[in-house]
N, C-alpha and C. Protein backbone atom coordinates (compact mmCIF):
# COMPACT_ATOMS: atom_id res chain seq x y z
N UNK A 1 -3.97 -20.36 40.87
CA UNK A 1 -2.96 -19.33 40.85
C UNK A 1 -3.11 -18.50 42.12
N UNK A 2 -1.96 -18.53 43.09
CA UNK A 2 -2.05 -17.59 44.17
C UNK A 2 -1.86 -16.27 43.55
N UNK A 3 -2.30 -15.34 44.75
CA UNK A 3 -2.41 -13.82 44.69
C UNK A 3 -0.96 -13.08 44.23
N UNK A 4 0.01 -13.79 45.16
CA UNK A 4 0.80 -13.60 44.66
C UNK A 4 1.85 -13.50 43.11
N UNK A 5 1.75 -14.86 42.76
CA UNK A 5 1.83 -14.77 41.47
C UNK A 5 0.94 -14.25 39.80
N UNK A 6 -0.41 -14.04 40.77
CA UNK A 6 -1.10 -12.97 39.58
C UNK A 6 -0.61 -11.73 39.94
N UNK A 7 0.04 -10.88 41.13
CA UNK A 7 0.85 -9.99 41.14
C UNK A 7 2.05 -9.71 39.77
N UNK A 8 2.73 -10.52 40.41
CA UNK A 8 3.89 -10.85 39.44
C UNK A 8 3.91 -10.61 37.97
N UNK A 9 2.80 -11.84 37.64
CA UNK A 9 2.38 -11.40 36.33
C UNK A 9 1.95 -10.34 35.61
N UNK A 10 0.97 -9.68 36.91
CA UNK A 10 0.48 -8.04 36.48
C UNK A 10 1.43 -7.50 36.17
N UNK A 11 2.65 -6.80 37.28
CA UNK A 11 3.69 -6.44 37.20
C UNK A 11 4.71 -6.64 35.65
N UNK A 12 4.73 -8.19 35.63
CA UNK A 12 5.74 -8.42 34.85
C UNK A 12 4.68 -7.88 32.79
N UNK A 13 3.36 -8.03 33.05
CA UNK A 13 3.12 -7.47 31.87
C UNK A 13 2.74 -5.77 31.85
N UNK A 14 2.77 -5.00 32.91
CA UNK A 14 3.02 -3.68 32.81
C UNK A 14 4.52 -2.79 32.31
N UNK A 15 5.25 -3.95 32.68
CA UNK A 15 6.66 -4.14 32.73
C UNK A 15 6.84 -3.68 30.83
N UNK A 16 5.92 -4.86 30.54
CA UNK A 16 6.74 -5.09 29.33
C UNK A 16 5.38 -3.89 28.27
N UNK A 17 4.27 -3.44 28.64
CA UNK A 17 3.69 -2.73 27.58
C UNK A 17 4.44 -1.33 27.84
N UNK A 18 5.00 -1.38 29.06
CA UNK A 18 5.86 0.07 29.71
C UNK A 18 6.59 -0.06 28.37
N UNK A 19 7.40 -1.02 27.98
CA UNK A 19 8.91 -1.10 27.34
C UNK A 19 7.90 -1.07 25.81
N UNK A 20 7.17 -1.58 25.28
CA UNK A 20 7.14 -1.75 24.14
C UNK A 20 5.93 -0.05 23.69
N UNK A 21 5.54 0.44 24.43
CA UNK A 21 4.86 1.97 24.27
C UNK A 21 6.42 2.74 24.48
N UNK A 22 7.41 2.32 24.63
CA UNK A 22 8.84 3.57 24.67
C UNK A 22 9.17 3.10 23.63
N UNK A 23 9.28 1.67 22.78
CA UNK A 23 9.70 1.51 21.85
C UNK A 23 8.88 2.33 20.69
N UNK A 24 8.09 2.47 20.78
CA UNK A 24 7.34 3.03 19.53
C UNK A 24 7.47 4.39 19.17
N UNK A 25 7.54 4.61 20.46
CA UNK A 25 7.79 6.17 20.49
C UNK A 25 9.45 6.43 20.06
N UNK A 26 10.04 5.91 19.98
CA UNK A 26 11.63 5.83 19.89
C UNK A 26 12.01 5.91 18.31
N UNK A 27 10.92 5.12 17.71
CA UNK A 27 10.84 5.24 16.66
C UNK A 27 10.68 6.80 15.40
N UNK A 28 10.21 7.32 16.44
CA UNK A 28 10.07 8.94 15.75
C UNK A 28 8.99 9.43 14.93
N UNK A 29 8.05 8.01 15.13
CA UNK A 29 6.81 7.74 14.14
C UNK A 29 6.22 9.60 14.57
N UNK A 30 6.32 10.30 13.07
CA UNK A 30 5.03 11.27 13.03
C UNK A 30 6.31 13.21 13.65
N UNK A 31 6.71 12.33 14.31
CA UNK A 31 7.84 13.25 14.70
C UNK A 31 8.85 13.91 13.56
N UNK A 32 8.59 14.85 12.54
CA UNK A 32 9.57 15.46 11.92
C UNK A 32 9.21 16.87 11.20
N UNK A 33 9.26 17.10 10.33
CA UNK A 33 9.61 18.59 9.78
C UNK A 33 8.04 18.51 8.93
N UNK A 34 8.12 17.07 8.26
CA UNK A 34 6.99 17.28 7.80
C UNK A 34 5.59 17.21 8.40
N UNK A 35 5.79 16.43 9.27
CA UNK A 35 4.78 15.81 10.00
C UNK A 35 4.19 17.15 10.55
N UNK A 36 4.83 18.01 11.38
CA UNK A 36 4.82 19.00 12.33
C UNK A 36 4.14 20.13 11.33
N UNK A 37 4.90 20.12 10.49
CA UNK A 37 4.64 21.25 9.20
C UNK A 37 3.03 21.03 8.67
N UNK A 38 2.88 19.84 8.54
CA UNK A 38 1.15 19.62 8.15
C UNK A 38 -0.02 19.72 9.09
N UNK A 39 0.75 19.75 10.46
CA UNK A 39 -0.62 19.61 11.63
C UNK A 39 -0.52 20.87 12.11
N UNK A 40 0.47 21.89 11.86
CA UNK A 40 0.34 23.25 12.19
C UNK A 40 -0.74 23.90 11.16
N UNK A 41 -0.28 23.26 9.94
CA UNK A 41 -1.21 24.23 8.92
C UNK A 41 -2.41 23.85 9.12
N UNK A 42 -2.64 22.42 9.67
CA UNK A 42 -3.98 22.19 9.82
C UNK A 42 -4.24 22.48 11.01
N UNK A 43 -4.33 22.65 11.89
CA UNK A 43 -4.69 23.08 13.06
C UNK A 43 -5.10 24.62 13.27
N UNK A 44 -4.50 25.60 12.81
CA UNK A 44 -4.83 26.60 12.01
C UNK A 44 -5.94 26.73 11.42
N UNK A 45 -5.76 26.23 10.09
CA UNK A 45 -7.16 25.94 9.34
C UNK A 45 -8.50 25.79 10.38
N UNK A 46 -8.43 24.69 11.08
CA UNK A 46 -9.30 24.16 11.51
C UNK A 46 -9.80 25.15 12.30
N UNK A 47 -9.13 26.08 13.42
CA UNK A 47 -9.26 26.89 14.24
C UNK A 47 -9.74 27.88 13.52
N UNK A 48 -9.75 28.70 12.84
CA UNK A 48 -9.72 29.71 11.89
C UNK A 48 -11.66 29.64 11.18
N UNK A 49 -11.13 27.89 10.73
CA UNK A 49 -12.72 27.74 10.12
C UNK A 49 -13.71 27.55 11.58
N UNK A 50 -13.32 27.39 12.30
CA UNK A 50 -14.34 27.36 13.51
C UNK A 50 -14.83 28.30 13.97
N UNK A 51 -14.02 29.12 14.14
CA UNK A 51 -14.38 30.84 14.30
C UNK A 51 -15.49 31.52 13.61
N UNK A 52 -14.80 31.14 12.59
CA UNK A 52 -15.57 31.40 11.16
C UNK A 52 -17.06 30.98 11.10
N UNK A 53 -16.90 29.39 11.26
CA UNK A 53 -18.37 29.08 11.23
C UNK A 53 -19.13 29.75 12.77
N UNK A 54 -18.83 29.70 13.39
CA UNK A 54 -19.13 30.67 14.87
C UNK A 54 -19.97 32.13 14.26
N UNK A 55 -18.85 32.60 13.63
CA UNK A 55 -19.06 33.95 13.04
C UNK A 55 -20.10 34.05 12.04
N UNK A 56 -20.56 32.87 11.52
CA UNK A 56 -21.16 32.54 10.43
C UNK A 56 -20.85 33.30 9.11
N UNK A 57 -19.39 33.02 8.55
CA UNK A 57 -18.53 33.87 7.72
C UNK A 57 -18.27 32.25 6.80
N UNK A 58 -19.52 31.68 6.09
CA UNK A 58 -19.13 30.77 5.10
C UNK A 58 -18.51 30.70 3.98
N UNK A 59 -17.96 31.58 3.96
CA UNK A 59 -16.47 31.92 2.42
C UNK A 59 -15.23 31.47 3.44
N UNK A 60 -15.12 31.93 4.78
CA UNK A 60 -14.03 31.64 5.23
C UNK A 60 -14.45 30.35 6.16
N UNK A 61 -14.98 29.48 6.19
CA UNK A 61 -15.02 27.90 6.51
C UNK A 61 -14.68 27.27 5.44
N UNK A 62 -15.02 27.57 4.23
CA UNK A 62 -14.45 26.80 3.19
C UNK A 62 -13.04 27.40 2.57
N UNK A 63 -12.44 28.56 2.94
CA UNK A 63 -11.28 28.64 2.67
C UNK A 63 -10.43 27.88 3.77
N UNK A 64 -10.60 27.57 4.97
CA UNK A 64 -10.43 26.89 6.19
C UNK A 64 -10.07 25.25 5.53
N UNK A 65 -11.30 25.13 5.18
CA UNK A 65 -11.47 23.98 4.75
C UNK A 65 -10.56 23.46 3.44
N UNK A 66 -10.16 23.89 2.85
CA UNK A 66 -9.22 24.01 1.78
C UNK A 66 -7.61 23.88 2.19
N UNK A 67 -7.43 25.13 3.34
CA UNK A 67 -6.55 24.83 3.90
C UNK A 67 -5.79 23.63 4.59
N UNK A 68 -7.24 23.01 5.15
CA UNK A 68 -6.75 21.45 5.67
C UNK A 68 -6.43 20.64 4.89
N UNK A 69 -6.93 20.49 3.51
CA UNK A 69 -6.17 19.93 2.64
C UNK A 69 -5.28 19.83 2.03
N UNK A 70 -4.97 21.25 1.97
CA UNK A 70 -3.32 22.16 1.37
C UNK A 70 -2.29 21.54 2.36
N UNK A 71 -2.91 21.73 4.04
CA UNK A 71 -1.53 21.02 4.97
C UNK A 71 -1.58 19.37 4.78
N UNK A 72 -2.38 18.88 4.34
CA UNK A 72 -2.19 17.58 3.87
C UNK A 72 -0.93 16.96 3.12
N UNK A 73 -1.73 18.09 1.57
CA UNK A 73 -0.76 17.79 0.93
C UNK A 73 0.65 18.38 0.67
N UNK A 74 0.93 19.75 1.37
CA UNK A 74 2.16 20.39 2.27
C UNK A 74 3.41 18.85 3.02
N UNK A 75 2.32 18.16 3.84
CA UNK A 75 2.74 16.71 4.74
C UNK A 75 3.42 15.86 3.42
N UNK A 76 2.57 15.64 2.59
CA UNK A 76 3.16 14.53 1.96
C UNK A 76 4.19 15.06 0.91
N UNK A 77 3.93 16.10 0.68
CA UNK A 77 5.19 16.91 -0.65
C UNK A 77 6.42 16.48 0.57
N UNK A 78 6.38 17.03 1.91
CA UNK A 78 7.83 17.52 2.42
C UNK A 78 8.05 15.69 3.07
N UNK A 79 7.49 14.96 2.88
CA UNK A 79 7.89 13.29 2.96
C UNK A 79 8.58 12.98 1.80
N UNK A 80 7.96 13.31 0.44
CA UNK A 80 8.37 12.74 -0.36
C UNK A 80 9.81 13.50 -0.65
N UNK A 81 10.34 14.89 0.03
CA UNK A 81 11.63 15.41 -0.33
C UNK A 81 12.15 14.87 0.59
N UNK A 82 11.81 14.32 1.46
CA UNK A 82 13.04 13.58 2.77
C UNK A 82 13.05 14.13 3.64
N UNK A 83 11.90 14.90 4.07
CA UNK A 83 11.72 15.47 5.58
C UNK A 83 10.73 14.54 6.07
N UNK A 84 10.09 13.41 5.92
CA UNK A 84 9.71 12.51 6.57
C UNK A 84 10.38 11.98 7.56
N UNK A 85 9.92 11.00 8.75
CA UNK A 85 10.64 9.92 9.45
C UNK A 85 11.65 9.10 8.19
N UNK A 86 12.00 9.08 8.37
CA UNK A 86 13.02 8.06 7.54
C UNK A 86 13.69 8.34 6.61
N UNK A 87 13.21 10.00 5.99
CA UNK A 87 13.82 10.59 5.01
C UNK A 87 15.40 10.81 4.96
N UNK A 88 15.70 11.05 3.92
CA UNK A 88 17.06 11.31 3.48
C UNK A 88 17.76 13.00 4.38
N UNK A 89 16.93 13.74 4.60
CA UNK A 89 17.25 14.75 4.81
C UNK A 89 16.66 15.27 6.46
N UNK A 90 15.81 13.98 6.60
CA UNK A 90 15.30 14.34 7.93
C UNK A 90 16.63 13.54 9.72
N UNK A 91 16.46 14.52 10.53
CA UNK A 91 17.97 14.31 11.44
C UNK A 91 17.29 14.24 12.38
N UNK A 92 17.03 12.69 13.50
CA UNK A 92 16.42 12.46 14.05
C UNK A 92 17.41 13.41 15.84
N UNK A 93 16.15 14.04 16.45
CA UNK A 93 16.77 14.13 17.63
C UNK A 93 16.59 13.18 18.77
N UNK A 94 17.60 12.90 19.67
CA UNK A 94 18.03 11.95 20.69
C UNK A 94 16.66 12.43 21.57
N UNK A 95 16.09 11.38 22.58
CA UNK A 95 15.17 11.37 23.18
C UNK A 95 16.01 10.77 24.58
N UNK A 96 15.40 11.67 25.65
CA UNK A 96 16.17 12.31 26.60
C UNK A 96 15.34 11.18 27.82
């Protein structure tokens, strides 16, 4: 195989993981009301209990900790009403 045509090939398979990493993303995977809604509450939590354990304030790491589970299950309540990807009630926006 000349240099050249292992070029090509490089090219032509950057080409195509380019196209199939936009496809996925196109998809909206993780992208919605609920999704967003559960990693805020958890992210929060998490931040909050870190502090906390910093602070060494162990009532509030485990209320932290509680919390991450609450945005869990916050995530899957607002999937199962149709604010999921694919949901009934969820309105995908155009990607620019």
């Amino acid at each position: 195989m000349s240099i050249e045509s292992t070029n090509h090939v490089t090219k032509a398979s950057a080409g195509k993981a380019a196209e199939a990493s936009h496809d996925s993303d196109s998809d909206g995977h993780g992208n919605s009301p609920a999704a967003w809604t559960a990693v805020v509450i958890m992210l929060v939590a998490f931040a909050v209990g870190t502090i906390a354990f910093c602070a060494d304030v162990p009532i509030v790491v485990w209320i932290a900790a509680g919390f991450i589970v609450i945005g869990a299950l916050v995530g899957l309540v607002l999937k199962k009403m149709g604010y999921g990807v694919g949901g009934a009630r969820y309105v995908p926006k155009a990607h620019q």
